[in-house]
N, C-alpha and C. Protein backbone atom coordinates (compact mmCIF):
# COMPACT_ATOMS: atom_id res chain seq x y z
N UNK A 1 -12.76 3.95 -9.14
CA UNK A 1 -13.07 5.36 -9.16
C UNK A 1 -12.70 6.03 -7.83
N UNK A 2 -12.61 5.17 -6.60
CA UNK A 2 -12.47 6.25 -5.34
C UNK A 2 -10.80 6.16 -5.59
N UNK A 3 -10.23 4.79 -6.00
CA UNK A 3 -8.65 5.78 -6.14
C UNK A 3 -8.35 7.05 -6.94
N UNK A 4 -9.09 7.54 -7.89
CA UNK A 4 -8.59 8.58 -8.73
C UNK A 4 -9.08 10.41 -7.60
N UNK A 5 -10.87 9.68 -7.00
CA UNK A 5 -11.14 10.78 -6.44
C UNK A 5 -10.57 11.04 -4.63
N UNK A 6 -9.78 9.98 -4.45
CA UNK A 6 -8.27 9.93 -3.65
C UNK A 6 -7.71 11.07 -4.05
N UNK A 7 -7.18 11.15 -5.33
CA UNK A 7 -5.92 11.65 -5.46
C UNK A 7 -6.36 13.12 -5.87
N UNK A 8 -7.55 12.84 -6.72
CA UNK A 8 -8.19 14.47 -6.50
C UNK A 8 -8.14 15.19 -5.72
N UNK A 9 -9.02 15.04 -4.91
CA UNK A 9 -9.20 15.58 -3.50
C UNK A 9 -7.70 16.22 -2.14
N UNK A 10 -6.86 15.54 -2.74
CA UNK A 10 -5.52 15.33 -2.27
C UNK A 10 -5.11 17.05 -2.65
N UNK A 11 -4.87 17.04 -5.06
CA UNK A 11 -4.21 17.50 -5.11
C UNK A 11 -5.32 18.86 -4.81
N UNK A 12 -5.65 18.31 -4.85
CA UNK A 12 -7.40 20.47 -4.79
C UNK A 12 -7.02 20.51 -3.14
N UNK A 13 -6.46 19.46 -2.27
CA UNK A 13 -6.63 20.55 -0.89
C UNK A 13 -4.72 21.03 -0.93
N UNK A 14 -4.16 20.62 -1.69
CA UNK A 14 -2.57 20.61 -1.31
C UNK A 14 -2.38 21.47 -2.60
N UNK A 15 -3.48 22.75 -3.13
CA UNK A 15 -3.45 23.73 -3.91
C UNK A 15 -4.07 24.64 -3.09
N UNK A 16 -4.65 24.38 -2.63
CA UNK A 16 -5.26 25.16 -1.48
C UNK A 16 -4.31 25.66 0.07
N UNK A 17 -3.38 24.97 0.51
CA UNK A 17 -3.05 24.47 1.60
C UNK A 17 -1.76 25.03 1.27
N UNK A 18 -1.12 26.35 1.97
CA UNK A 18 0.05 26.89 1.51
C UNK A 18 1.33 26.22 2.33
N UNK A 19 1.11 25.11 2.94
CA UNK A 19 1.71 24.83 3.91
C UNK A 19 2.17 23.23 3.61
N UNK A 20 1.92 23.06 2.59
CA UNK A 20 1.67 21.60 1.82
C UNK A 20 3.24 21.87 1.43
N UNK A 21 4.36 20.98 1.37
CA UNK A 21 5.32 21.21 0.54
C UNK A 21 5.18 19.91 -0.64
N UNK A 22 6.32 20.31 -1.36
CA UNK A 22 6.84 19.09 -2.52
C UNK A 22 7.07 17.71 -1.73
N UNK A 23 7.56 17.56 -0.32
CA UNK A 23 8.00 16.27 0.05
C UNK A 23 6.48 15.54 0.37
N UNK A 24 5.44 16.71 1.00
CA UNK A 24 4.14 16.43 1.38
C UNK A 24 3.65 15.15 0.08
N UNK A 25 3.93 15.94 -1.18
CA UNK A 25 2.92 15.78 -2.52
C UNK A 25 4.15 14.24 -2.80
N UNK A 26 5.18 14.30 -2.52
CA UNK A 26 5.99 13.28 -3.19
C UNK A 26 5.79 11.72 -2.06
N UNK A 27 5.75 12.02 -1.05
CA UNK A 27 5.41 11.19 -0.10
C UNK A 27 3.52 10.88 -0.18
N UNK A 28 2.58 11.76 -0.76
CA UNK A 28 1.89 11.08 -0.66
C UNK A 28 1.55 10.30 -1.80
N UNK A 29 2.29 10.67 -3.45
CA UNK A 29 2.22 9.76 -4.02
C UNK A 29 2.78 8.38 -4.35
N UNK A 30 3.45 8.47 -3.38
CA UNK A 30 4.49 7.13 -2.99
C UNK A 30 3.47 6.41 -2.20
N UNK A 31 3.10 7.06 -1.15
CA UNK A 31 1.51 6.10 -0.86
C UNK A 31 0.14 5.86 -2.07
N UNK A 32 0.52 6.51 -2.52
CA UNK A 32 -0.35 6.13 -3.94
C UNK A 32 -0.03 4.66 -4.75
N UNK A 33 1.06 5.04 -4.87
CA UNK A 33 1.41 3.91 -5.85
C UNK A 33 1.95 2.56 -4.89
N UNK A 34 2.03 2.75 -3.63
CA UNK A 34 1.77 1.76 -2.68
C UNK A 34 0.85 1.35 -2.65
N UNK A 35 -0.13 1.89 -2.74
CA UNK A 35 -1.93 0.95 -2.58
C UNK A 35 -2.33 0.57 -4.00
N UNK A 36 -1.42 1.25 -5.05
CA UNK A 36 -2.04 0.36 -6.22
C UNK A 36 -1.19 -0.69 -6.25
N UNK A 37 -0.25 -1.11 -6.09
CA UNK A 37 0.78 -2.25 -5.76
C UNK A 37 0.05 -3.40 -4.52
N UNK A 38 -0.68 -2.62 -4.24
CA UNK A 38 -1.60 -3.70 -2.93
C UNK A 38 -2.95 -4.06 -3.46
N UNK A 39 -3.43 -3.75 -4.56
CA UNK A 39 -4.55 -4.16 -5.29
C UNK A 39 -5.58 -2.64 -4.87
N UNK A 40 -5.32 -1.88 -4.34
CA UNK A 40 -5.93 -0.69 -3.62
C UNK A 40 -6.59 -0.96 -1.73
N UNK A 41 -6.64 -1.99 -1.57
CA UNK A 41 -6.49 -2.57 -0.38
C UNK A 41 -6.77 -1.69 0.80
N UNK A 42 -7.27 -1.58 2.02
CA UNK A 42 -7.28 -1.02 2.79
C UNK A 42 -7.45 -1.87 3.98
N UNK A 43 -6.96 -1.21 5.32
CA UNK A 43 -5.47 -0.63 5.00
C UNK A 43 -4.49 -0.79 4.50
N UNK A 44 -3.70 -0.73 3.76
CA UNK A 44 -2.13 -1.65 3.36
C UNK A 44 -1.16 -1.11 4.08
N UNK A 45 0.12 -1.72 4.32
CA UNK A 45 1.12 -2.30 5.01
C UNK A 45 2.17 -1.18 4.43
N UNK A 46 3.14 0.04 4.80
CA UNK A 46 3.91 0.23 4.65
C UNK A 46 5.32 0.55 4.86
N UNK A 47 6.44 0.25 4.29
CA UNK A 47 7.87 0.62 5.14
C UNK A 47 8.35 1.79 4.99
N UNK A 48 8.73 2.39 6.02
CA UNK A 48 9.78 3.89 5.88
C UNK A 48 10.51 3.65 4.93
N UNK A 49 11.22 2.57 4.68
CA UNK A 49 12.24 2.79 3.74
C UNK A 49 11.74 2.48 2.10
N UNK A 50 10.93 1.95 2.31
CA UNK A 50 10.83 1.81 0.61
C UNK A 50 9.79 2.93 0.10
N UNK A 51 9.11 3.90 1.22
CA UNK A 51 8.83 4.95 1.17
C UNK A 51 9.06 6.06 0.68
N UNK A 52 10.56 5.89 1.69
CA UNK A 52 11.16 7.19 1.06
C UNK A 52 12.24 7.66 0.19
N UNK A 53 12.66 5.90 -0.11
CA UNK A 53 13.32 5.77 -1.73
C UNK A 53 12.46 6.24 -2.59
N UNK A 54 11.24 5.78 -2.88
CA UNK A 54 9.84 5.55 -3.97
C UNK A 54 9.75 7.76 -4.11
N UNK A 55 9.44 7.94 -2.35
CA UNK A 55 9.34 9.69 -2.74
C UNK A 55 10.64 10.38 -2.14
N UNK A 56 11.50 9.85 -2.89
CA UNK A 56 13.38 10.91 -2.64
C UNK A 56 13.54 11.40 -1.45
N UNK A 57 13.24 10.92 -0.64
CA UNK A 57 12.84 11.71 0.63
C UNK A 57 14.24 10.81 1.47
N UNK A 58 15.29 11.71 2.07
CA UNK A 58 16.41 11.12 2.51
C UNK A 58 16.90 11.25 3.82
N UNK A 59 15.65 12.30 4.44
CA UNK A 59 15.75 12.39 5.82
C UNK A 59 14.67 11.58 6.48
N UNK A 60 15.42 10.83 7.53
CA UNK A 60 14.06 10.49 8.42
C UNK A 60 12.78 11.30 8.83
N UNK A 61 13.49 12.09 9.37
CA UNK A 61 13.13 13.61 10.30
C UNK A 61 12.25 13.80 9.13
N UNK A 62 12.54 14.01 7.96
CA UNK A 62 11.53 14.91 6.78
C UNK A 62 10.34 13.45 6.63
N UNK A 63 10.54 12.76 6.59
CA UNK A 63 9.41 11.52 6.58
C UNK A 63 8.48 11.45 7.30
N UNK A 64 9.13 11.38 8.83
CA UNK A 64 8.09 11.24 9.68
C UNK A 64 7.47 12.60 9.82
N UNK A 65 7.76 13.57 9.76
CA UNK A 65 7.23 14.98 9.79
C UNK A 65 6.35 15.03 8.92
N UNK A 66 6.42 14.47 7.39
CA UNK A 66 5.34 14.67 6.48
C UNK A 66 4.34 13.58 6.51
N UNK A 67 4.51 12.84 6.89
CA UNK A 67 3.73 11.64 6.89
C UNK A 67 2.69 11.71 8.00
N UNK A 68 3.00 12.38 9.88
CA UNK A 68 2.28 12.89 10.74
C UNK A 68 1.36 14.28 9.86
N UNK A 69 2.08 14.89 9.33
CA UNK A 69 1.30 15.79 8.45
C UNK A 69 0.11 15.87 7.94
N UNK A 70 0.39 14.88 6.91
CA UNK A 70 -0.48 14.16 6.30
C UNK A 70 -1.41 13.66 6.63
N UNK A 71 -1.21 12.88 8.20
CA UNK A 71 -2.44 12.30 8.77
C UNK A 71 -2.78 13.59 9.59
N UNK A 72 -2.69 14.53 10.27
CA UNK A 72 -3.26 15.76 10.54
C UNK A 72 -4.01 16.18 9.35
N UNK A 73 -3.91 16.56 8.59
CA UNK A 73 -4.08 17.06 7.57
C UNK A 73 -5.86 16.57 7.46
N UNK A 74 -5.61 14.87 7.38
CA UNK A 74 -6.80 14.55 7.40
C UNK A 74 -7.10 13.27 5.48
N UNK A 75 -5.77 13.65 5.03
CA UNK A 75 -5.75 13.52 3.99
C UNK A 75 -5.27 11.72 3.89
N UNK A 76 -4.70 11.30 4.98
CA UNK A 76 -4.48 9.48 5.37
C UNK A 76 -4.51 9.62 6.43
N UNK A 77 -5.29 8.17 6.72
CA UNK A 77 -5.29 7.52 7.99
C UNK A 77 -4.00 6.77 8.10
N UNK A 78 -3.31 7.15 9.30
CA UNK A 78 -1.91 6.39 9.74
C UNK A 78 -2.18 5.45 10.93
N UNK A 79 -1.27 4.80 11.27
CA UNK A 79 -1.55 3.69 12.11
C UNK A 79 -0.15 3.02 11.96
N UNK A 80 0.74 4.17 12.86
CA UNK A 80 2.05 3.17 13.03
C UNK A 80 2.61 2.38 13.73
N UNK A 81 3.46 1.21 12.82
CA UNK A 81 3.90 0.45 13.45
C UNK A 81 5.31 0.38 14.12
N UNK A 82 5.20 0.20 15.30
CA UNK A 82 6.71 0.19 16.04
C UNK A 82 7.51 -1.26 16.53
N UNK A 83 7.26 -1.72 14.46
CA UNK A 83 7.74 -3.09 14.95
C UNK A 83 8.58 -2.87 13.35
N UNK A 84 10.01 -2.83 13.52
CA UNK A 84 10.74 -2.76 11.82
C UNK A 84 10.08 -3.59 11.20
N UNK A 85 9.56 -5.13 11.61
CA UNK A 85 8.68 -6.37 10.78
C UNK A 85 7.80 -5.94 10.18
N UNK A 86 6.98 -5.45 10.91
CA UNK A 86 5.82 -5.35 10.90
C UNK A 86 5.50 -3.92 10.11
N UNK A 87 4.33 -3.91 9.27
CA UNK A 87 4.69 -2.18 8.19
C UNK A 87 3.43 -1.64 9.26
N UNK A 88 3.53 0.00 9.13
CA UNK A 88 2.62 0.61 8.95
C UNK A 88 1.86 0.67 8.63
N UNK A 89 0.47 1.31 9.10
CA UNK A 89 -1.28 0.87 7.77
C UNK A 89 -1.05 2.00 7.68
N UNK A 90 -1.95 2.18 5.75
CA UNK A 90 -2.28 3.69 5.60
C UNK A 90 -3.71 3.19 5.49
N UNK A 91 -4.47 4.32 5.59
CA UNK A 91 -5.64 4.59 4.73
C UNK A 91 -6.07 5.52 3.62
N UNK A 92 -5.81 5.43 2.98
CA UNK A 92 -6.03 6.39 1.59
C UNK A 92 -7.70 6.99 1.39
N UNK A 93 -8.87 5.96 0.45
CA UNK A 93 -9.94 6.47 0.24
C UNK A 93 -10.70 6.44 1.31
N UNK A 94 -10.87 5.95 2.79
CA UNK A 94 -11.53 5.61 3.65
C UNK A 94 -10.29 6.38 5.42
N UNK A 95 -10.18 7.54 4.89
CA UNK A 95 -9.56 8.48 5.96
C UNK A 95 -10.34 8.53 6.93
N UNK A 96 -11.78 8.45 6.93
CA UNK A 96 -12.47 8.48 8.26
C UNK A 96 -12.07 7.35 9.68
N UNK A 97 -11.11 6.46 9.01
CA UNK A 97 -10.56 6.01 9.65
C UNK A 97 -9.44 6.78 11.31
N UNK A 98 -9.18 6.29 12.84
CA UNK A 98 -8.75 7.39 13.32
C UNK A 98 -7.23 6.74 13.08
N UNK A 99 -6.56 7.54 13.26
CA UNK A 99 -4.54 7.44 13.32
C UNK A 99 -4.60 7.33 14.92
N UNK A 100 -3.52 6.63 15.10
CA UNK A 100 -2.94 6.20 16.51
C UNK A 100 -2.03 7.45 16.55
């Protein structure tokens, strides 16, 4: 149940939020369907690139921009990694988490 009221909460503030674009909403359901691929897991592990195949997203620049977004936003906890090996954590239902 907290993955669905995840995604609730998501789309009611990114209806609200005139500043939200399509890459915002496509990138964060690519983290969606990343944590259901991880059993819902927290944090789970993710790559830029299979990221932003998953949400069409073909600029770097537009990735990392929406993805810092996102964790401003308040809407995931980020926690990146600056190791290509090594993935990124998100946090999805448990955002009270802080971003590096």
């Amino acid at each position: 149940m907290k993955q669905l009221n995840a995604l609730a909460r998501f789309m009611i503030q990114a209806a609200k939020n005139t500043e939200v674009l399509p890459t915002h909403i496509s990138l964060y359901l690519a983290l969606f369907v990343s944590w259901k691929q991880n059993n819902f897991c927290e944090p789970f592990p993710v790559y830029r690139k299979d990221l932003m195949a998953l949400a069409r997203i073909n600029s770097i620049a537009t990735y990392h921009k929406c993805i810092k977004d996102l964790s401003a936003m308040g809407v995931i906890g980020y926690v990146p990694s600056y190791n290509y090996y090594q993935g990124s954590l998100i946090y999805l239902a448990n955002t009270g988490r802080k971003s590096a």
